[in-house]
Protein backbone atom coordinates (compact mmCIF):
# COMPACT_ATOMS: atom_id res chain seq x y z
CA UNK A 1 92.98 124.26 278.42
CA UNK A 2 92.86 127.84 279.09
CA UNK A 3 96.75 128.38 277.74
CA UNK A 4 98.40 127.19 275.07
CA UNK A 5 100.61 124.66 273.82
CA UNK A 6 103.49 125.36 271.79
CA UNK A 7 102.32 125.04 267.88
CA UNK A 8 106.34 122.56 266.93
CA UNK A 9 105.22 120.58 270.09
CA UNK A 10 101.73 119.59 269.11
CA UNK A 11 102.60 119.12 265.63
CA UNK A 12 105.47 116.85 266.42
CA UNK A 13 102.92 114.92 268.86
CA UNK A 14 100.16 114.73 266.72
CA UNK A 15 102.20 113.53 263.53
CA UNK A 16 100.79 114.86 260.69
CA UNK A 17 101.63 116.16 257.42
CA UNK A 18 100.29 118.45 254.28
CA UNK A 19 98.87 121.15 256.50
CA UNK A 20 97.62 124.43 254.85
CA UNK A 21 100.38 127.82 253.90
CA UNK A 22 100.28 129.74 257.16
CA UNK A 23 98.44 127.50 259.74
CA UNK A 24 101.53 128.46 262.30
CA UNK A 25 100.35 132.21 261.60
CA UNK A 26 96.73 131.58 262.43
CA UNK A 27 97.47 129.84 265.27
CA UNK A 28 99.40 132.49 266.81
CA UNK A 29 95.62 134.30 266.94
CA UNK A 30 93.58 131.22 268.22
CA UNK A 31 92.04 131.92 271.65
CA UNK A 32 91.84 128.76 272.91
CA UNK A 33 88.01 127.42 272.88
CA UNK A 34 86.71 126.00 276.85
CA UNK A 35 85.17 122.59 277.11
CA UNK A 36 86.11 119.23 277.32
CA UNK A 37 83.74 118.42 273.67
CA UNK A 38 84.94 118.25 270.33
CA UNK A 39 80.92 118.22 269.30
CA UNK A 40 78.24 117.59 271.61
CA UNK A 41 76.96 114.14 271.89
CA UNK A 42 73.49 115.09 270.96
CA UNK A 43 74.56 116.81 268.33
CA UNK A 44 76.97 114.38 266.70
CA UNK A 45 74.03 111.62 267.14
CA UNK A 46 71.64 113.67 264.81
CA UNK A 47 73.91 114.14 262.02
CA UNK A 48 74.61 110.44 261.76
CA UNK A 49 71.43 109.04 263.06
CA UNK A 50 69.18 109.34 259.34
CA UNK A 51 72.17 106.91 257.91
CA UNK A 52 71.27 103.41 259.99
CA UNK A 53 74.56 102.56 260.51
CA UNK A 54 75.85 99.06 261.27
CA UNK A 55 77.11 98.92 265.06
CA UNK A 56 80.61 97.80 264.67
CA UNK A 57 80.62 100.82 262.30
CA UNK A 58 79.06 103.21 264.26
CA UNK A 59 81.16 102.17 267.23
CA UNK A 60 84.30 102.67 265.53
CA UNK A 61 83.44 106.56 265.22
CA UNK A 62 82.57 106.88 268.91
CA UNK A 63 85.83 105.34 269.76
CA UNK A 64 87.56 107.48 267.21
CA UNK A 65 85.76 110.07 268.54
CA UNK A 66 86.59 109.41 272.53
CA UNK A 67 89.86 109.12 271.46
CA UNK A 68 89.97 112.52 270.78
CA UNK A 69 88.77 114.23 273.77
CA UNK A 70 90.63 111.79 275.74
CA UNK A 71 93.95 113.19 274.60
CA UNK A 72 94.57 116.94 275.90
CA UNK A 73 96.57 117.83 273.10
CA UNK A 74 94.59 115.79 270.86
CA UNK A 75 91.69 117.95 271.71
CA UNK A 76 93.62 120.96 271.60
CA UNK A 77 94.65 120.95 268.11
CA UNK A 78 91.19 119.58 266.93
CA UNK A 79 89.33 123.08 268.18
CA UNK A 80 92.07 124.78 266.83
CA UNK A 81 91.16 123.06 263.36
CA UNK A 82 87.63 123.51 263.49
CA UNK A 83 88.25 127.12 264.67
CA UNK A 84 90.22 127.44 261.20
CA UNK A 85 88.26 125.73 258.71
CA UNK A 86 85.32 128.06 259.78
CA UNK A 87 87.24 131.29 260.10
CA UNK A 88 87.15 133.45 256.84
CA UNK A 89 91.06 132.84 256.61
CA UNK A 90 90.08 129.33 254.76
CA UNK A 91 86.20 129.76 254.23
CA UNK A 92 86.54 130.69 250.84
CA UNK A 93 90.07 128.83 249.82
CA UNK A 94 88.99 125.96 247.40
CA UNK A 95 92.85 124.69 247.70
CA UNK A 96 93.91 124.53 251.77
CA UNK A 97 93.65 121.49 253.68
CA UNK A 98 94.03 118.41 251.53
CA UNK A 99 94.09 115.47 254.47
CA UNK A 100 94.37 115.56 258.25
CA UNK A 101 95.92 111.93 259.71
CA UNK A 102 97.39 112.46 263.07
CA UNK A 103 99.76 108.96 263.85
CA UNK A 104 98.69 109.59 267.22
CA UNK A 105 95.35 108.52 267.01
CA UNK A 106 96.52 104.91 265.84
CA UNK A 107 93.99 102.66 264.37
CA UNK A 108 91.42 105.75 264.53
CA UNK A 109 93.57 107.92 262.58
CA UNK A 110 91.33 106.89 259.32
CA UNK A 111 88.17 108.66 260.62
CA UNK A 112 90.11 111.98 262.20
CA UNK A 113 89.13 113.92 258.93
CA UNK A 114 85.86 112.85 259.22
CA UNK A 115 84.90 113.43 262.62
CA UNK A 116 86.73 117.09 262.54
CA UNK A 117 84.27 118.01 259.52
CA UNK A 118 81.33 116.53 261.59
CA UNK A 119 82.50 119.49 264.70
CA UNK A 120 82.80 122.17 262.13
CA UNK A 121 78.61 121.61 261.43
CA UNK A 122 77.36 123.40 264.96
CA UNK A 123 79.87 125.72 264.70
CA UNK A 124 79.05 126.95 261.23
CA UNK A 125 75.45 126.92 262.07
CA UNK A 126 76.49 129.20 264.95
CA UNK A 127 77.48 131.79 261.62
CA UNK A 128 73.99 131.06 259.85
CA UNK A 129 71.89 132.18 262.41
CA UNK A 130 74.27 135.31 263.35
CA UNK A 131 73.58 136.12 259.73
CA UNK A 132 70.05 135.65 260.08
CA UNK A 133 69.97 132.86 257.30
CA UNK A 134 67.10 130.90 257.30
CA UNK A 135 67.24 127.33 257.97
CA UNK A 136 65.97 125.97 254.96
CA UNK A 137 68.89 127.45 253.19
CA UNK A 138 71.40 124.87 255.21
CA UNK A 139 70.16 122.58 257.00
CA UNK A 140 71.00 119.92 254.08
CA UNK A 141 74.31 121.21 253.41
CA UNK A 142 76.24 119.08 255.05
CA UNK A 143 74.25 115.93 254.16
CA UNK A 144 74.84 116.59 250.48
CA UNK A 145 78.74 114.99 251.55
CA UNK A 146 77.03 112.74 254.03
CA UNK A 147 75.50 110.62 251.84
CA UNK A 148 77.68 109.88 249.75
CA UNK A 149 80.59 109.95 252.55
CA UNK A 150 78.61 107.27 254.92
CA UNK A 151 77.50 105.46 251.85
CA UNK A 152 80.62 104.46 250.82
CA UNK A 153 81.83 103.91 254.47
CA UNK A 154 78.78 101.16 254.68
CA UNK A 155 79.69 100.05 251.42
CA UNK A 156 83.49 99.81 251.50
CA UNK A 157 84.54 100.18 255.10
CA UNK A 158 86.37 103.25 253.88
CA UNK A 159 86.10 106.46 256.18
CA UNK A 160 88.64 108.76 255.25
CA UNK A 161 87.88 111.46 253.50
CA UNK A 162 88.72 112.42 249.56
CA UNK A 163 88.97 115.47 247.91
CA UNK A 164 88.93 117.80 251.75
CA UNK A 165 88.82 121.03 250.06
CA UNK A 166 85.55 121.11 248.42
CA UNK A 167 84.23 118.68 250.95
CA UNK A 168 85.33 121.47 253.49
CA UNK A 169 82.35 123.82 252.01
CA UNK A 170 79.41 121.74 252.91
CA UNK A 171 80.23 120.91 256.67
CA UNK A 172 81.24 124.46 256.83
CA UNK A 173 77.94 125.40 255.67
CA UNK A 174 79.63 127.59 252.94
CA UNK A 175 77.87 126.39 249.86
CA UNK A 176 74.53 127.10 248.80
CA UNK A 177 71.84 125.54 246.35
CA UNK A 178 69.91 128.43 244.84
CA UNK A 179 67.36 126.79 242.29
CA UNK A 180 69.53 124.50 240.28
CA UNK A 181 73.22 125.36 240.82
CA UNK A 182 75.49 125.40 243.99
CA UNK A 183 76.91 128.85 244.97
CA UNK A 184 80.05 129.77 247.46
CA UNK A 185 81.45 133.16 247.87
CA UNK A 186 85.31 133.22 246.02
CA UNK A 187 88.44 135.77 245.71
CA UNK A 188 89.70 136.06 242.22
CA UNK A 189 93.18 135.66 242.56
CA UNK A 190 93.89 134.32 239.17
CA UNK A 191 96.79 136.58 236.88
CA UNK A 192 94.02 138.57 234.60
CA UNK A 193 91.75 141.45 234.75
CA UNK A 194 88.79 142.44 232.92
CA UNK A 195 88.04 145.71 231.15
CA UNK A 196 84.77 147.04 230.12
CA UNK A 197 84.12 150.03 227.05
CA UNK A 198 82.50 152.65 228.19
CA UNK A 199 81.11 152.73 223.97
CA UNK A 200 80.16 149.25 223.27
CA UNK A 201 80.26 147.57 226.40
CA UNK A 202 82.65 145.30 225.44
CA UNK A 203 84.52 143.36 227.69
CA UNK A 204 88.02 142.68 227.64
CA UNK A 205 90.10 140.57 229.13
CA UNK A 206 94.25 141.15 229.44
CA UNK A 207 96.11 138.52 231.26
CA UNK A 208 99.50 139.95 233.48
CA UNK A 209 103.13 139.82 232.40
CA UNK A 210 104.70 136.44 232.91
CA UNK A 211 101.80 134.30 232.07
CA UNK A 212 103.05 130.82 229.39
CA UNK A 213 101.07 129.61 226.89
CA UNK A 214 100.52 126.85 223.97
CA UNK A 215 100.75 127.93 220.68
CA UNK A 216 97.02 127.03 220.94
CA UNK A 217 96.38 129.30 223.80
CA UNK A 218 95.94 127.13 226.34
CA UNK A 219 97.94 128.62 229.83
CA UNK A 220 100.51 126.25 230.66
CA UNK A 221 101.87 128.56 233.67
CA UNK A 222 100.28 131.46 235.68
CA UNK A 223 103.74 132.70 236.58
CA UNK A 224 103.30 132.83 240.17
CA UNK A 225 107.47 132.69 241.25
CA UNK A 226 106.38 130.02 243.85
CA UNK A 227 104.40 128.01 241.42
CA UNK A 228 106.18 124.54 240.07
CA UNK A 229 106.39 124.89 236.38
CA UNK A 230 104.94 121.31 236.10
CA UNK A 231 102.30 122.06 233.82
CA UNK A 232 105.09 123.12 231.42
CA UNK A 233 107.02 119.71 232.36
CA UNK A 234 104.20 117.35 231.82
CA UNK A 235 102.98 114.77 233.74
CA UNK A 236 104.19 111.52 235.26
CA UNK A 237 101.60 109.08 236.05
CA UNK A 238 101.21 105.81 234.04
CA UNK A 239 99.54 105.95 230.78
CA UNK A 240 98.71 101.99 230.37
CA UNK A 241 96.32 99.96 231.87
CA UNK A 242 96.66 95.99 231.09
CA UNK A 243 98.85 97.62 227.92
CA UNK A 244 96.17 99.54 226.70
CA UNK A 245 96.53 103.30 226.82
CA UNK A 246 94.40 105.05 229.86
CA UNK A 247 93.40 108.96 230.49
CA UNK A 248 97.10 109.50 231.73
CA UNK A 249 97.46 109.33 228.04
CA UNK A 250 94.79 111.12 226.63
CA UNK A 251 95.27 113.64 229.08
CA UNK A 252 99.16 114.74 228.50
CA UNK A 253 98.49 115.88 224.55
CA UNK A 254 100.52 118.99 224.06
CA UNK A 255 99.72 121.58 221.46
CA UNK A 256 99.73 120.85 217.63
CA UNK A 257 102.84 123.16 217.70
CA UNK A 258 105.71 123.07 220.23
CA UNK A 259 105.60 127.18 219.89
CA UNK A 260 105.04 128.91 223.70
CA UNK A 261 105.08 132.67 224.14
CA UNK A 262 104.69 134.69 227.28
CA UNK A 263 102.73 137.53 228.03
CA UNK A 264 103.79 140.80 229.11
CA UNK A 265 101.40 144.24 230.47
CA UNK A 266 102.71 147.33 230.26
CA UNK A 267 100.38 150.46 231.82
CA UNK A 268 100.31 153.65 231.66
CA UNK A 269 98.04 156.75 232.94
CA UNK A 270 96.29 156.81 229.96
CA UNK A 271 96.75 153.14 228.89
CA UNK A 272 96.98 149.39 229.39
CA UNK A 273 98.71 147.17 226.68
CA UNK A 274 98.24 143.37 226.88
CA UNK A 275 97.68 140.15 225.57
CA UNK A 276 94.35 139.51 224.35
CA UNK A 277 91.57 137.00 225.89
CA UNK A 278 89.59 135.79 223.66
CA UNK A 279 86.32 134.69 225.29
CA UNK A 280 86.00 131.64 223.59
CA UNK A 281 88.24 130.13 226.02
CA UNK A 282 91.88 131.19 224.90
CA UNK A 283 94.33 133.56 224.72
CA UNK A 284 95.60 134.86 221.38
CA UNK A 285 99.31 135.30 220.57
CA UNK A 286 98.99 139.09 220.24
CA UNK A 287 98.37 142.62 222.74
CA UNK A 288 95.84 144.91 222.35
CA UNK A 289 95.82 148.73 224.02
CA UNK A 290 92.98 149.50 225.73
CA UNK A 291 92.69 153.53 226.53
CA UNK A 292 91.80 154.28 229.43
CA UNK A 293 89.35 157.08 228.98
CA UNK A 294 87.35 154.45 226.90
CA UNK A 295 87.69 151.40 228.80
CA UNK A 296 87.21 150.93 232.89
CA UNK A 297 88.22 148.21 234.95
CA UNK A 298 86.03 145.95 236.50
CA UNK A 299 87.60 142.51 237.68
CA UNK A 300 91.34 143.33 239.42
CA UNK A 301 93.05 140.65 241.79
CA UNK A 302 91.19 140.05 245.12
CA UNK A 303 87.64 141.36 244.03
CA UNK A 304 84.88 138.99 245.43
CA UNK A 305 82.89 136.83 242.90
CA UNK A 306 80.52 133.91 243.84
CA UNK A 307 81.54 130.25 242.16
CA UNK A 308 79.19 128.52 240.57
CA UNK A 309 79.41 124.44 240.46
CA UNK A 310 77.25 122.27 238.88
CA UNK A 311 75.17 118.70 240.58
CA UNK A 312 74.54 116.53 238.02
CA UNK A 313 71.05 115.79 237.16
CA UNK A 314 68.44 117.44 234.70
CA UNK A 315 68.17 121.93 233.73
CA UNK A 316 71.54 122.31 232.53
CA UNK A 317 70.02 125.36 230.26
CA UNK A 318 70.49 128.91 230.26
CA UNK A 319 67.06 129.91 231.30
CA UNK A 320 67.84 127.92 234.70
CA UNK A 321 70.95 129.23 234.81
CA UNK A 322 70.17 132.51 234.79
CA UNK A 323 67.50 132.22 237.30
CA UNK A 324 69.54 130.63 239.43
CA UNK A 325 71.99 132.98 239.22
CA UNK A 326 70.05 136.28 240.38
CA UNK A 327 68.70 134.19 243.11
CA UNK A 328 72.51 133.97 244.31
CA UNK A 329 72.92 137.51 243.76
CA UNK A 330 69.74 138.25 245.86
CA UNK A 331 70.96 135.86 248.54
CA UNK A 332 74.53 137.19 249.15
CA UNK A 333 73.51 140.71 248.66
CA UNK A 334 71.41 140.01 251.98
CA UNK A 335 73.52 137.81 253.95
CA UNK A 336 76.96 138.89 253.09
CA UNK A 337 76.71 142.62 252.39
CA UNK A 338 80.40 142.75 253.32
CA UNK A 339 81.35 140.77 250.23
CA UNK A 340 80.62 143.53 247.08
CA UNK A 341 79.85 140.34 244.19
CA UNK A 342 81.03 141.35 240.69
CA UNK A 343 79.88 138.67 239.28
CA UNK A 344 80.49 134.83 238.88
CA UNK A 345 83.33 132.26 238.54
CA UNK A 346 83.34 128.54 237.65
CA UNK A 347 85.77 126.00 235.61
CA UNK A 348 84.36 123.07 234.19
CA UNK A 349 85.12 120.64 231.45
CA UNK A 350 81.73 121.62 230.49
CA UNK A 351 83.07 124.62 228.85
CA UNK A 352 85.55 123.47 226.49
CA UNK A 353 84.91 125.24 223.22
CA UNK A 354 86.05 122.03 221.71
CA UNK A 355 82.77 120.32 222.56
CA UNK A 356 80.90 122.41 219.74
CA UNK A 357 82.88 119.99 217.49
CA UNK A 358 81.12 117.06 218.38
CA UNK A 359 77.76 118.52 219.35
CA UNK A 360 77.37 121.75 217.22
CA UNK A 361 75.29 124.35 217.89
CA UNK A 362 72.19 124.57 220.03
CA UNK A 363 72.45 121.82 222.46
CA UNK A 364 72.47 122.56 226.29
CA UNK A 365 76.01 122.40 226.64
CA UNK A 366 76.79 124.99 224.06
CA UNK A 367 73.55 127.36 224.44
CA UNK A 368 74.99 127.84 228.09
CA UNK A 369 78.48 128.63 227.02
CA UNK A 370 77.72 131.36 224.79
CA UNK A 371 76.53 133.07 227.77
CA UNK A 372 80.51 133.08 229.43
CA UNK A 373 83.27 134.41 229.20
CA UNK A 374 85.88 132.08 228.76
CA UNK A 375 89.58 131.66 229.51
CA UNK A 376 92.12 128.58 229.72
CA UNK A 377 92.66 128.35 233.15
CA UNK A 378 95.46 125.61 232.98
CA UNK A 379 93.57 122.94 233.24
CA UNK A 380 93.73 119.60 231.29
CA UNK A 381 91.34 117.14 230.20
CA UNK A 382 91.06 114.74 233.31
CA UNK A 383 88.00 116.30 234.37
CA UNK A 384 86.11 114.93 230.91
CA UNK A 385 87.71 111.99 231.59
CA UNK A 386 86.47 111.30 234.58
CA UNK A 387 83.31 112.38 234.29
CA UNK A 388 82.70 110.58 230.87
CA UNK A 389 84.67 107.48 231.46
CA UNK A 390 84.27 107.27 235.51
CA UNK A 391 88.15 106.53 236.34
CA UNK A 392 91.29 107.86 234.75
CA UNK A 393 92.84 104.28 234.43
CA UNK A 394 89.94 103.10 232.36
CA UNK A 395 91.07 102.13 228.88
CA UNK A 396 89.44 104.43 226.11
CA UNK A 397 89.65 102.01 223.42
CA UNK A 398 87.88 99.18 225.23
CA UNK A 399 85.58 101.71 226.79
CA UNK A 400 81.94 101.11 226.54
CA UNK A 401 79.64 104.33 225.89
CA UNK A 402 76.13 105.05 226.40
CA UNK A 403 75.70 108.46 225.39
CA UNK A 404 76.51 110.50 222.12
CA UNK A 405 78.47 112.59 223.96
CA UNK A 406 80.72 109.69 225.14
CA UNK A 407 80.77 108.36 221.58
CA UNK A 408 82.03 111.63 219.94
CA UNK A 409 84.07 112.76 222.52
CA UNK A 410 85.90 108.99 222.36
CA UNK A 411 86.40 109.54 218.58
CA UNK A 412 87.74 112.69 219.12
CA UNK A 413 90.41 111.68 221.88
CA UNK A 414 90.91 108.54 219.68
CA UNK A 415 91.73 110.71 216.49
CA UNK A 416 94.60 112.32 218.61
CA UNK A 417 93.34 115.61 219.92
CA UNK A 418 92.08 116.72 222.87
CA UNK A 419 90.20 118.68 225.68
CA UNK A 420 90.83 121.30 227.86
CA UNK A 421 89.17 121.81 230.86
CA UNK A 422 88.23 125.91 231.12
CA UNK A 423 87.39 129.06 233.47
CA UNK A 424 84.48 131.10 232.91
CA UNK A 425 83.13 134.74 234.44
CA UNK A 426 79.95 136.04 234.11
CA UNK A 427 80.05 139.38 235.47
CA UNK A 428 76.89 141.10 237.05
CA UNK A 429 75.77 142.90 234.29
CA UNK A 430 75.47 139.99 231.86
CA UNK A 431 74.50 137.64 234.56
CA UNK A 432 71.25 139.83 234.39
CA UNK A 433 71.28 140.57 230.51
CA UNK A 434 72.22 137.36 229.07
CA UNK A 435 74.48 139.52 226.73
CA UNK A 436 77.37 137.43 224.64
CA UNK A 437 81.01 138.06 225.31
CA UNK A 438 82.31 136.96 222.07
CA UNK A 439 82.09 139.35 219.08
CA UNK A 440 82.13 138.23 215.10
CA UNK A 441 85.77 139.09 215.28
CA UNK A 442 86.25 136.67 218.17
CA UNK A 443 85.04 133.44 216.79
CA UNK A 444 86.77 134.43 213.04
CA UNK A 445 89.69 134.65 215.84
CA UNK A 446 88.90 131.23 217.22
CA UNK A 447 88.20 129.36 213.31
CA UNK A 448 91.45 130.66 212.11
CA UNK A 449 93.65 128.97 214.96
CA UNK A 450 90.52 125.77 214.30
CA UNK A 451 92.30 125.66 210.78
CA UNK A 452 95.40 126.35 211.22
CA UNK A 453 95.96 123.63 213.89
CA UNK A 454 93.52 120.99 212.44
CA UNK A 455 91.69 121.07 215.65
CA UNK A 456 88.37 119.55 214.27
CA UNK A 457 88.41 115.73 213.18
């Protein structure tokens, strides 16, 4: 294996399809890793060996795994994917490799994707201790996914593996719980910037030229000129379920208004001119000039933040929040001085302004918005959907609920509005200060469009 095979020749052999945007490009720089291994043996056996599974079970993933090193090129391509998912080309992409099923495997093409994020562990850890990260910091990591992952494979029989981007993180030990919330590094590369007054301290937000939104605000395209438009088209899965109307439904509500407009920026030396984010989670239909003496910029395209997800479970509050949040700043600040953090990044259905309608003021939910700043990122409702209501076919009107959130958030849906899934920053400085993005004039900005669209019920 010390030279290479031609990149069209294994990919024709191995049979597979949906690869990530310039995998032919990174292969071109792979140097070709020694050894007849895809993972050591010993290795392999401790990852799996705290789950107790059956035998026909376990033997199927030693077969599937044989298989591989058995097959030259098989083996070939599989270091060459490992060596990828753990370079820095796709360590921090949260959208790059969405399945691997080579047809050449056969009958152990189901388990591939699982047994090439089980190789990726020893040579992640491999990066830890270069970095000098302590073990307690990883060592879980990967289980966090292989729980759940070998869970359902006991459970179901099912081994392939959903949702291989953000699965990706843990086996590439990318992802780290800091006190209550997970943290991975992340390149902002959505169309916006931030601006902060020199005076006030104010921070702005102005989204770039060719940016389509909602008469409510909400982005319906980023304007990327390789982007589909389909989030201007609509979408086309069923909406029924036994005749009864499903998320799909729910899910596809447009605007109260058919009205779109799209933004423009126009800069200057002295000035920037744009259309205005309000940090309540939209964008209003009107520019603002920021001066440039006044106003500096602090978030541009590629600058490094660190995303923030949330595990369910108890301590969704700001005070944990917070906390956890300089502990991430502490942490990468020491491990990856290359990456200069300017603050953080997350989108969550959690942060839908909306939600203030059916909880009000001074729950969890809201007390840790009003710490954000928040944008429409594009993003729908299926993510309350899910998470409320479990599964996207699930009927709402027949739909039991526990909670009052479920309740309210049913009622709402049911009344015929709906939710928007939204992006948040919280740059360094508030991340430390806890200071409020939103001004008087912001959420007078936010009740006016509230009226004028009938968004409450």
């Amino acid at each position: 294996m010390s030279s290479k095979f031609a990149y069209d020749e294994l990919l024709s052999y191995m049979g597979m399809h949906k690869l990530p945007k310039g995998l032919k490009e990174a292969y071109d720089l792979y140097e070709p890793a020694e050894g007849s291994t895809l993972i050591e043996r010993d290795y392999y056996e401790s990852l799996l060996a705290p789950y107790d599974l059956s035998e026909d079970k376990k033997i199927f993933l030693d077969r599937t795994l044989d298989a591989i090193e058995a097959d030259e090129k098989v083996l070939f391509f599989s270091k060459f994917f490992v060596w990828d998912m753990c370079s820095m080309r796709n360590k921090y992409d949260i959208d790059n490799y969405t399945e691997l099923v080579p047809s050449v495997l056969k009958g152990y093409s189901e388990a591939y994707a699982f047994i090439i994020l089980l190789a990726c562990v020893p040579v992640s850890e491999l990066e830890m201790k270069r970095r000098g990260i302590p073990k307690e910091y990883y060592e879980d990591i990967p289980h966090r996914m292989l729980r759940d992952q070998l869970k359902r494979y006991k459970e179901t029989g099912k081994v392939n593996v959903e949702d291989m981007p953000w699965k990706m993180n843990f086996y590439t030990l990318t992802i780290f719980l800091l006190d209550r919330f997970l943290f991975i590094p992340y390149g902002h590369g959505e169309r916006f910037r931030l601006y902060r007054s020199k005076k006030t301290g104010k921070v702005v937000g102005l989204c770039e030229a060719g940016c389509t939104y909602d008469a409510e605000g909400q982005l319906l395209w980023w304007g990327f000129p390789d982007e589909a438009e389909w989030h201007i088209t609509g979408h086309s899965e069923p909406k029924e379920t036994d005749g009864l109307k499903n998320g799909f439904f729910y899910i596809d509500r447009k605007a109260a208004s058919p009205e779109i407009f799209t933004t423009t920026l126009t800069e200057t030396e002295e000035s920037v001119r744009g259309y205005y984010m309000n940090p309540l989670g939209y964008t209003e239909n009107r520019t603002v000039t920021l001066d440039k003496k006044e106003y500096d910029q602090v978030l541009k395209d590629g600058d490094w933040l660190i995303a923030l997800h949330i595990p369910g479970g108890e301590g969704y509050t700001p005070e944990r929040m917070h906390k956890s949040m300089a502990l991430a700043l502490d942490f990468f600040a020491k491990y990856y001085p290359e990456l200069d953090m300017k603050g953080f990044w997350s989108s969550s259905w959690l942060y839908d302004e909306r939600l203030r309608f059916i909880l009000g003021d001074g729950r969890n939910i809201t007390n840790v918005q009003d710490l954000m700043f928040r944008y429409s990122d594009g993003e729908d409702g299926s993510m309350l959907y899910v998470h409320l209501y479990r599964d996207m076919n699930n009927p709402l009107e027949t739909r039991e609920c526990s909670t009052t959130l479920q309740k309210e958030a049913k009622r709402y849906l049911l009344s015929g509005k709906r939710f928007c899934t939204t992006g948040m920053m919280i740059l360094t400085e508030e991340a430390s200060s806890g200071k409020p993005y939103f001004s008087a004039e912001d959420k007078d900005a936010w009740n006016e469009m509230t009226r004028e669209y009938n968004l409450k019920i």
